[in-house]
N, C-alpha and C. Protein backbone atom coordinates (compact mmCIF):
# COMPACT_ATOMS: atom_id res chain seq x y z
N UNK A 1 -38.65 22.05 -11.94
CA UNK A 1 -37.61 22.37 -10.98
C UNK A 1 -37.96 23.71 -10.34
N UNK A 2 -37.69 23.96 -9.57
CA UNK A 2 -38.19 24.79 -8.58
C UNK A 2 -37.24 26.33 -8.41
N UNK A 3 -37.24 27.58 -7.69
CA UNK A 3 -36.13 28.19 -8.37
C UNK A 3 -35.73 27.87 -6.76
N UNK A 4 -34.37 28.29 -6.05
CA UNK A 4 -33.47 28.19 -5.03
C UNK A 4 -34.27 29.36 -3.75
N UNK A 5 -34.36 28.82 -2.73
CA UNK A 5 -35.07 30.04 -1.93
C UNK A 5 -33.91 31.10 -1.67
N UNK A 6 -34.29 31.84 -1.37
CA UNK A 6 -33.34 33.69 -1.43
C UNK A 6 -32.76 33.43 0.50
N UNK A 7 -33.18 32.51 1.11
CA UNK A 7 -32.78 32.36 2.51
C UNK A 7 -31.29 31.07 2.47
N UNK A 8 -31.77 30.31 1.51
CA UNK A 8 -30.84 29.22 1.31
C UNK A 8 -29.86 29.60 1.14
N UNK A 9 -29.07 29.39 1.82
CA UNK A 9 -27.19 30.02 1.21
C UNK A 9 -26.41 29.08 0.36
N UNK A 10 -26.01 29.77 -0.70
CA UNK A 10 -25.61 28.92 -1.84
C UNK A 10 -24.43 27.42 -1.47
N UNK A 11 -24.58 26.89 -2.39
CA UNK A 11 -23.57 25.57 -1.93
C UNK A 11 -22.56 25.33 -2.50
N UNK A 12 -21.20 25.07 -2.06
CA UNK A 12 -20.60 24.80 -3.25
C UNK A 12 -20.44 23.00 -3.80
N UNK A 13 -19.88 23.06 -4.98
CA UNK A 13 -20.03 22.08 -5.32
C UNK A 13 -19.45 20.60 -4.40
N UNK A 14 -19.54 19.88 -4.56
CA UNK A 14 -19.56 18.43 -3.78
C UNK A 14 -17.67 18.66 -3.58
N UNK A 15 -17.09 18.66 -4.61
CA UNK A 15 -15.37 18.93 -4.86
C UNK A 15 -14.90 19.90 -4.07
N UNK A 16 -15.82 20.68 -4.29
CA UNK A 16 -14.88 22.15 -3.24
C UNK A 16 -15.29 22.06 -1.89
N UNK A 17 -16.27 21.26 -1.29
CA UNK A 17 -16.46 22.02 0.11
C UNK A 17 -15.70 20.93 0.93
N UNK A 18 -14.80 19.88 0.68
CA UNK A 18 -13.98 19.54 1.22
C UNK A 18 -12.71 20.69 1.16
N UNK A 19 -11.44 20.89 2.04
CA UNK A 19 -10.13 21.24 1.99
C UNK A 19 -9.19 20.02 1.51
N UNK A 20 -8.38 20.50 0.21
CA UNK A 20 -8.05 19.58 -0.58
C UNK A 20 -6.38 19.40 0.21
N UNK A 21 -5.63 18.45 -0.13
CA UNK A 21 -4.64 18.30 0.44
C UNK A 21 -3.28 19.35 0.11
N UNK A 22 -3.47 20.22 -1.11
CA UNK A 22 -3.12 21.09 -1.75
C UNK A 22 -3.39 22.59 -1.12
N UNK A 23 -4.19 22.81 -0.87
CA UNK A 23 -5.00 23.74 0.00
C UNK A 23 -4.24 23.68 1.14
N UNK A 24 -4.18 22.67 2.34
CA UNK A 24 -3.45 22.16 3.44
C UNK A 24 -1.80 22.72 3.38
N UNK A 25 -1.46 22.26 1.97
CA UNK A 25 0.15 22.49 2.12
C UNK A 25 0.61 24.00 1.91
N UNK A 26 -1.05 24.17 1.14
CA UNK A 26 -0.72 26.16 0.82
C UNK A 26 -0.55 26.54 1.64
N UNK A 27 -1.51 26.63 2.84
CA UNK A 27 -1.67 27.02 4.20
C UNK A 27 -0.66 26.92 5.20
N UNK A 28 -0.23 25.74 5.29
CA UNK A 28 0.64 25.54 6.07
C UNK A 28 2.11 26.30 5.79
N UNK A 29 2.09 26.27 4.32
CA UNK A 29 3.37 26.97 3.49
C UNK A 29 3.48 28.48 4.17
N UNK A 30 2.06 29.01 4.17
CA UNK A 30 1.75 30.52 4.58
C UNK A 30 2.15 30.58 5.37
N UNK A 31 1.77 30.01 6.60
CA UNK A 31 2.05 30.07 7.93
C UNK A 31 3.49 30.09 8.07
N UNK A 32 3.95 29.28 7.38
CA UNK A 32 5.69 29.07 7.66
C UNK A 32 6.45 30.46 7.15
N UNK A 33 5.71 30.71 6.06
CA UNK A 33 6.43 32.22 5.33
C UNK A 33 6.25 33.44 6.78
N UNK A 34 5.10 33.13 7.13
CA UNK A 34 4.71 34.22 8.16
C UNK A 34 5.39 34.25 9.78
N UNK A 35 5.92 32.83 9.85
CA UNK A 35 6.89 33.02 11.36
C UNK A 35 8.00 32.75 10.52
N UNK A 36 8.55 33.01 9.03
CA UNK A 36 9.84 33.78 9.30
C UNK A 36 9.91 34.51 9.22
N UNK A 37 9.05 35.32 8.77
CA UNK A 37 8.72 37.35 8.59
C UNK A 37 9.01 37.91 10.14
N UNK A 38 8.61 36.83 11.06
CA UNK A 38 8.53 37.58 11.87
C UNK A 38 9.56 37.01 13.29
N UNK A 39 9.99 36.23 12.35
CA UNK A 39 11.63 35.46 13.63
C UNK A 39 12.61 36.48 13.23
N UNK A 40 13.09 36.39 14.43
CA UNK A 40 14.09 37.39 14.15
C UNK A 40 15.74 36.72 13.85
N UNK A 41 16.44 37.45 12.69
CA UNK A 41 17.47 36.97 11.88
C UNK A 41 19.10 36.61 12.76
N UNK A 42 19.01 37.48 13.50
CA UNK A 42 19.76 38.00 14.69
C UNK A 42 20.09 36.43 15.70
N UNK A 43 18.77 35.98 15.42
CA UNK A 43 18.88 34.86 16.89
C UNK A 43 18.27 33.46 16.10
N UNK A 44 18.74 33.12 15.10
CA UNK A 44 18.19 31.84 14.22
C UNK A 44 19.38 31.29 14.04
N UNK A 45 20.50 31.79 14.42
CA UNK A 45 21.90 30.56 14.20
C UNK A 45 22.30 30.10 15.97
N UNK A 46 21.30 30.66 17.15
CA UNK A 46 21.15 30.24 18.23
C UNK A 46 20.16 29.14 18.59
N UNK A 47 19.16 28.57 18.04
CA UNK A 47 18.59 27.51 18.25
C UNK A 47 19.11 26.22 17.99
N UNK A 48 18.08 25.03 18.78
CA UNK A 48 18.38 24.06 19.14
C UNK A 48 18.49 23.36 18.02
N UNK A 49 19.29 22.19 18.01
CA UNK A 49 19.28 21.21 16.33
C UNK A 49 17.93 20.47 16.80
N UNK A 50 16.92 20.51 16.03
CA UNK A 50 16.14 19.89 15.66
C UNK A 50 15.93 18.67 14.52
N UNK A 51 16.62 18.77 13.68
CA UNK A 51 17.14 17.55 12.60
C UNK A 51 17.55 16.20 13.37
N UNK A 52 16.74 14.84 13.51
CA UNK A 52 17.52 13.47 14.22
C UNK A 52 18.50 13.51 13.21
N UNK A 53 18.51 13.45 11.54
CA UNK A 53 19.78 13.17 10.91
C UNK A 53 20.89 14.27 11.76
N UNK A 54 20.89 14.78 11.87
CA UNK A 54 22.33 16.17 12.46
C UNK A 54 22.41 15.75 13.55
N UNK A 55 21.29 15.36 14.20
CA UNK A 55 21.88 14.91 15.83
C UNK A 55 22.34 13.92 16.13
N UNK A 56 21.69 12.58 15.45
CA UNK A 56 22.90 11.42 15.07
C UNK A 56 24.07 11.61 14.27
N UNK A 57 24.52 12.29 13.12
CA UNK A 57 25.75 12.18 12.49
C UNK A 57 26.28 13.45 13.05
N UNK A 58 25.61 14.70 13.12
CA UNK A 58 26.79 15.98 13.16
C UNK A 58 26.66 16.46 11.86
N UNK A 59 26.20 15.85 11.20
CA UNK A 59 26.27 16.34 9.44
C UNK A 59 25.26 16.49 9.07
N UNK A 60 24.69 17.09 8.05
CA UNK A 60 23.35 18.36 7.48
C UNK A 60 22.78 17.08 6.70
N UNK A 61 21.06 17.11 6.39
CA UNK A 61 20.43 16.58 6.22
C UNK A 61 20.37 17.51 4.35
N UNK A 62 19.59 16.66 3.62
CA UNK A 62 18.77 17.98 2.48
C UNK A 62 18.24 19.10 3.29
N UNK A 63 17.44 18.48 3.76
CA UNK A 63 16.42 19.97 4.23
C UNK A 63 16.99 20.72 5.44
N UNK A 64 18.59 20.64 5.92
CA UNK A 64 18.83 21.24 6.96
C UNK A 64 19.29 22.99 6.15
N UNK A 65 18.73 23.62 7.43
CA UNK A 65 19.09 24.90 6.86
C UNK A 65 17.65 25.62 5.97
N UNK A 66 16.99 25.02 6.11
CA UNK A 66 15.71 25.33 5.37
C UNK A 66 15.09 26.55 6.17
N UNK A 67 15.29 25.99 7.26
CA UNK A 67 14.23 27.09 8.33
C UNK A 67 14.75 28.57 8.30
N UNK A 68 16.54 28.37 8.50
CA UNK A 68 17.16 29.82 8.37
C UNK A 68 17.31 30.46 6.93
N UNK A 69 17.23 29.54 5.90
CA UNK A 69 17.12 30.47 4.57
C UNK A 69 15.62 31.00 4.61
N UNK A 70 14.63 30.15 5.28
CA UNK A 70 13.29 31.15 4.87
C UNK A 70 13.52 32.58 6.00
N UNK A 71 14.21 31.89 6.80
CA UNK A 71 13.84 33.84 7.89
C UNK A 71 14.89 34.91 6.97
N UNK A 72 16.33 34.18 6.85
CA UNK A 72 16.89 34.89 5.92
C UNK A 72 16.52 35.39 4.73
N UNK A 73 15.44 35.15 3.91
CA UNK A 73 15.12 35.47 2.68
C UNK A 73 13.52 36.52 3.05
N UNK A 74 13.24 36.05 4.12
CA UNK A 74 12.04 37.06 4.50
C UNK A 74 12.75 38.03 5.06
N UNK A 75 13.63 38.19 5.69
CA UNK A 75 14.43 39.67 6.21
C UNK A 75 15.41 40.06 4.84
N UNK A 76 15.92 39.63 3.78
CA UNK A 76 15.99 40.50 2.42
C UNK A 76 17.39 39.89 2.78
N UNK A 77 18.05 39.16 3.62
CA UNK A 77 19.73 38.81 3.69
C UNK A 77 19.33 37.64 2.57
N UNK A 78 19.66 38.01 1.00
CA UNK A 78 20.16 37.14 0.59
C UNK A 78 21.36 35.86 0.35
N UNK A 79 22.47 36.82 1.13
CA UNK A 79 23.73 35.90 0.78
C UNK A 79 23.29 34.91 2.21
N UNK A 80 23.12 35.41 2.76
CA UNK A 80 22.84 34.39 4.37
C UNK A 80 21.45 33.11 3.78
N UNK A 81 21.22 33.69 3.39
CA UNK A 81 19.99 32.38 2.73
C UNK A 81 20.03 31.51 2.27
N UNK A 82 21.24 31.41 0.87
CA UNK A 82 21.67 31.15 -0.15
C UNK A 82 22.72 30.02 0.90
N UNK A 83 23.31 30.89 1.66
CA UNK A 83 24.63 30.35 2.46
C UNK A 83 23.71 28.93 3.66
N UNK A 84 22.87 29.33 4.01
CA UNK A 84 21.90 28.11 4.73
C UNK A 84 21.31 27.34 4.25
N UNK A 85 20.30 27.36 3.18
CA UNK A 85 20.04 26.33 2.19
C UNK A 85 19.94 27.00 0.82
N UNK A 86 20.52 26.35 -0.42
CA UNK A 86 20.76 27.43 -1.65
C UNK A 86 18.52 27.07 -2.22
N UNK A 87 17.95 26.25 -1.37
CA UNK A 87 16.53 25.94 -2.07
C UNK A 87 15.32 26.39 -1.02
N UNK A 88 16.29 27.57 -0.39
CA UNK A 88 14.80 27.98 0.64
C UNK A 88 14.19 28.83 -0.09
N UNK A 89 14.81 30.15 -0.86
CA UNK A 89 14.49 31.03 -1.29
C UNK A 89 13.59 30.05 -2.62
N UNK A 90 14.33 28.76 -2.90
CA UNK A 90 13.06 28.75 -4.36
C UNK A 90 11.89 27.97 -3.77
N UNK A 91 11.78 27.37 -2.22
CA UNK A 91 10.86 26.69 -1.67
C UNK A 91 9.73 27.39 -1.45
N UNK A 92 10.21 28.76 -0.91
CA UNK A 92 9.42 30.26 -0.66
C UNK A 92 8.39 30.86 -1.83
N UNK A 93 8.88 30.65 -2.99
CA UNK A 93 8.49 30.83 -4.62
C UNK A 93 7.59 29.61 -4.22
N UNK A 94 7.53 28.26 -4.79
CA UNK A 94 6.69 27.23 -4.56
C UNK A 94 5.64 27.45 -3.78
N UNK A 95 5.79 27.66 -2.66
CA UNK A 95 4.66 27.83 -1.40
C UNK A 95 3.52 28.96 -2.19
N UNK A 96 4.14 29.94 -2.45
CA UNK A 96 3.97 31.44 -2.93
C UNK A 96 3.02 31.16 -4.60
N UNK A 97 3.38 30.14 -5.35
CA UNK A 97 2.96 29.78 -6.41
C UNK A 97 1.90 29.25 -6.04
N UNK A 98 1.87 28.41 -5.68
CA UNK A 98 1.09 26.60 -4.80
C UNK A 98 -0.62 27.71 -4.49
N UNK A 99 -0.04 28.39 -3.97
CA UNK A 99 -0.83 29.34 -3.21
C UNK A 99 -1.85 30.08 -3.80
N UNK A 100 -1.04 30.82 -4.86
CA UNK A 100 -1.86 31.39 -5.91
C UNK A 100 -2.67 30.76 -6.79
N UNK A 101 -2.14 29.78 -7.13
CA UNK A 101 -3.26 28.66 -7.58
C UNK A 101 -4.22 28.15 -7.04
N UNK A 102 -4.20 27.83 -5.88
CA UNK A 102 -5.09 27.19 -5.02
C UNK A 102 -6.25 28.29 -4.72
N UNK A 103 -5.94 29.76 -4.65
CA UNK A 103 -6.97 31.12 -4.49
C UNK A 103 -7.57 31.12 -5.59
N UNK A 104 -7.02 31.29 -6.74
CA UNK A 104 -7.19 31.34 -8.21
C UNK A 104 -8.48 29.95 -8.13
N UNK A 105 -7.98 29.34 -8.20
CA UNK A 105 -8.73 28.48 -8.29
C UNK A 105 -10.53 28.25 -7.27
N UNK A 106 -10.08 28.09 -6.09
CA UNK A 106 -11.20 28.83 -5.15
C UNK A 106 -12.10 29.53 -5.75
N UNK A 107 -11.46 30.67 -6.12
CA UNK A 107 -12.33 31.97 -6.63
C UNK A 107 -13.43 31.30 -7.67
N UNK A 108 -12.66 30.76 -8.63
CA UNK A 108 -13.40 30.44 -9.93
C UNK A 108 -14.01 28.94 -9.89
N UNK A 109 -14.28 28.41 -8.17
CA UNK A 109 -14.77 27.24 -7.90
C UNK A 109 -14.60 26.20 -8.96
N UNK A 110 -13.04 26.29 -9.04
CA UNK A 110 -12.47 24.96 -9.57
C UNK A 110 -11.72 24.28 -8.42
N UNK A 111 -11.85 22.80 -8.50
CA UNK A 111 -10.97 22.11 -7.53
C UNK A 111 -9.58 22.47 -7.27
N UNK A 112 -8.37 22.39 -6.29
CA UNK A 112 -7.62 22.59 -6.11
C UNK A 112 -6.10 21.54 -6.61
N UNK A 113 -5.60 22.26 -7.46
CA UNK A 113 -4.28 20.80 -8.48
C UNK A 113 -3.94 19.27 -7.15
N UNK A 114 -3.96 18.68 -8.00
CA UNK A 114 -3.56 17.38 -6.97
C UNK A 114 -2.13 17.74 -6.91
N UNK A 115 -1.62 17.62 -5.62
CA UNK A 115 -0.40 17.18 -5.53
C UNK A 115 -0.09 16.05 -5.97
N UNK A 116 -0.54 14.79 -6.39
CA UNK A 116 0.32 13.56 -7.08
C UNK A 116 0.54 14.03 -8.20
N UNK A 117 0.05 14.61 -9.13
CA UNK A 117 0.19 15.46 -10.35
C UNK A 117 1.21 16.15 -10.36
N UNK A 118 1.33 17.21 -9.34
CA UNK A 118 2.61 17.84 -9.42
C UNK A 118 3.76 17.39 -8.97
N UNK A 119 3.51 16.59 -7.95
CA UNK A 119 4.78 15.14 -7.24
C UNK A 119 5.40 14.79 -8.93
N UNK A 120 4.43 14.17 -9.50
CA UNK A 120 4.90 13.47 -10.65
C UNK A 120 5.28 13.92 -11.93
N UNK A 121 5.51 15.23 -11.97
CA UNK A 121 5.91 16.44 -13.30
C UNK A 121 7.11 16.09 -12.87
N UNK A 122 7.95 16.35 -14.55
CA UNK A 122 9.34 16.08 -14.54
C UNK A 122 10.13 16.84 -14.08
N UNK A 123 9.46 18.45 -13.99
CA UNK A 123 9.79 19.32 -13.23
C UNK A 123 10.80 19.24 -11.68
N UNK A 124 9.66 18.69 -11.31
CA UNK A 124 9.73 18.24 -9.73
C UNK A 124 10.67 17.20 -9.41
N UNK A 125 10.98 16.25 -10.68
CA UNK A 125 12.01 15.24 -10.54
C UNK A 125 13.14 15.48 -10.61
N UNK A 126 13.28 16.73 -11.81
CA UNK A 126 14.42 17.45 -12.02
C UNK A 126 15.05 18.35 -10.66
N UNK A 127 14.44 18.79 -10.03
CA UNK A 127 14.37 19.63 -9.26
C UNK A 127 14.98 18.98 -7.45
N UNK A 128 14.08 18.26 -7.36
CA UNK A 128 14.58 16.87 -6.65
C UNK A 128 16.24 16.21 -6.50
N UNK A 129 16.57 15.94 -7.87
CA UNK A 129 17.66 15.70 -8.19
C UNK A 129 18.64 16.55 -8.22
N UNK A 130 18.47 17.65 -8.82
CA UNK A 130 19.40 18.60 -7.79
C UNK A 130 20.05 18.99 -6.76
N UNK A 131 18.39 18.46 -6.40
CA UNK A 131 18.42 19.09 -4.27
C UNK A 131 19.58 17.88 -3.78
N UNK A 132 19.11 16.70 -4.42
CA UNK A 132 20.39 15.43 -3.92
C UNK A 132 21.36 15.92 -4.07
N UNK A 133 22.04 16.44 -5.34
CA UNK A 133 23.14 16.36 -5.80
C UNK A 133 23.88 17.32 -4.67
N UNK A 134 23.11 18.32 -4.69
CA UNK A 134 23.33 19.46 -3.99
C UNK A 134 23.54 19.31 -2.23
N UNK A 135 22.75 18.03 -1.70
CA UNK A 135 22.72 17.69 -0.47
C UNK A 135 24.24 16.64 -0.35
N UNK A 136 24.24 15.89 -1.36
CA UNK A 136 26.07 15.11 -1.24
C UNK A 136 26.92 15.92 -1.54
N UNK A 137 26.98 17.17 -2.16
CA UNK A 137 27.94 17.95 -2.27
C UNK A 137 28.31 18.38 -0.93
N UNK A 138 27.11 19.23 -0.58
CA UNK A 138 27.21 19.66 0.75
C UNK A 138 27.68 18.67 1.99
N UNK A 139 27.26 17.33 1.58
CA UNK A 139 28.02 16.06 2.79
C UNK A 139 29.53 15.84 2.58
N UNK A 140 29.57 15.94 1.49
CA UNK A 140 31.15 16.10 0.97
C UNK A 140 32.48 16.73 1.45
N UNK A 141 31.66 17.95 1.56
CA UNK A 141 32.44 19.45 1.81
C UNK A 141 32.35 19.54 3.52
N UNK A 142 31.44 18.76 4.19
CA UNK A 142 31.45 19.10 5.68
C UNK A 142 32.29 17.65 6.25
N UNK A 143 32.79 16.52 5.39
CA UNK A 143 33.72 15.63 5.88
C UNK A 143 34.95 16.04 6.46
């Protein structure tokens, strides 16, 4: 075997030099943390409804309110966050976790966690189920 020429630039393995779908959602997660850092708090209960569920019923989806708890929780208004969706601030954590793993991992050229893996932790089921419970409450209370 031969040794590696000193011009050749190293390779990574067959697993890593694809972008894993995990990687994708980190990224995208970032990005989202980073235009609410920088939307301003002031003018986020003035935009358009974007939700088809809210624009057909009038009534909040799970994920409505998501967008203003992340600007709210990146500008430090906790009660306003909490008060828009009570799971932005822990969606923000997730992204923020997701993330660190996926670098962590990079670094030490290990593949990046499957999301069906973490889809399928009981964690996530638990967590899930909440968010329902928490989304008919909230349909409840806006009848």
């Amino acid at each position: 075997m031969s040794a590696p020429n000193a011009s050749t630039p190293p390779t990574l393995p067959r697993s890593l030099s694809r972008v894993s779908c995990a990687e994708w959602v980190a990224a995208a997660g970032i990005v989202g943390i980073g235009v609410a850092s920088v939307a301003s708090p002031a003018h986020i209960e003035d935009g358009p409804i974007l939700c088809p569920f809210r624009l057909m019923t009038g009534l909040s989806c799970p994920g409505c309110g998501l967008t203003r708890s992340w600007v709210y929780t990146m500008h430090g208004d906790w009660a306003a966050a909490l008060g828009a969706n009570i799971f932005g601030p822990l969606l923000i954590v997730a992204v923020v976790v997701l993330t660190a793993v996926v670098v962590a991992r990079r670094i030490r050229s290990r593949p990046a966690p499957a999301l069906e893996v973490i889809a399928r932790h009981r964690l996530t089921y638990a967590v899930l189920a909440v968010w329902l419970v928490y989304a008919v409450v909230r349909l409840i209370t806006e009848l």
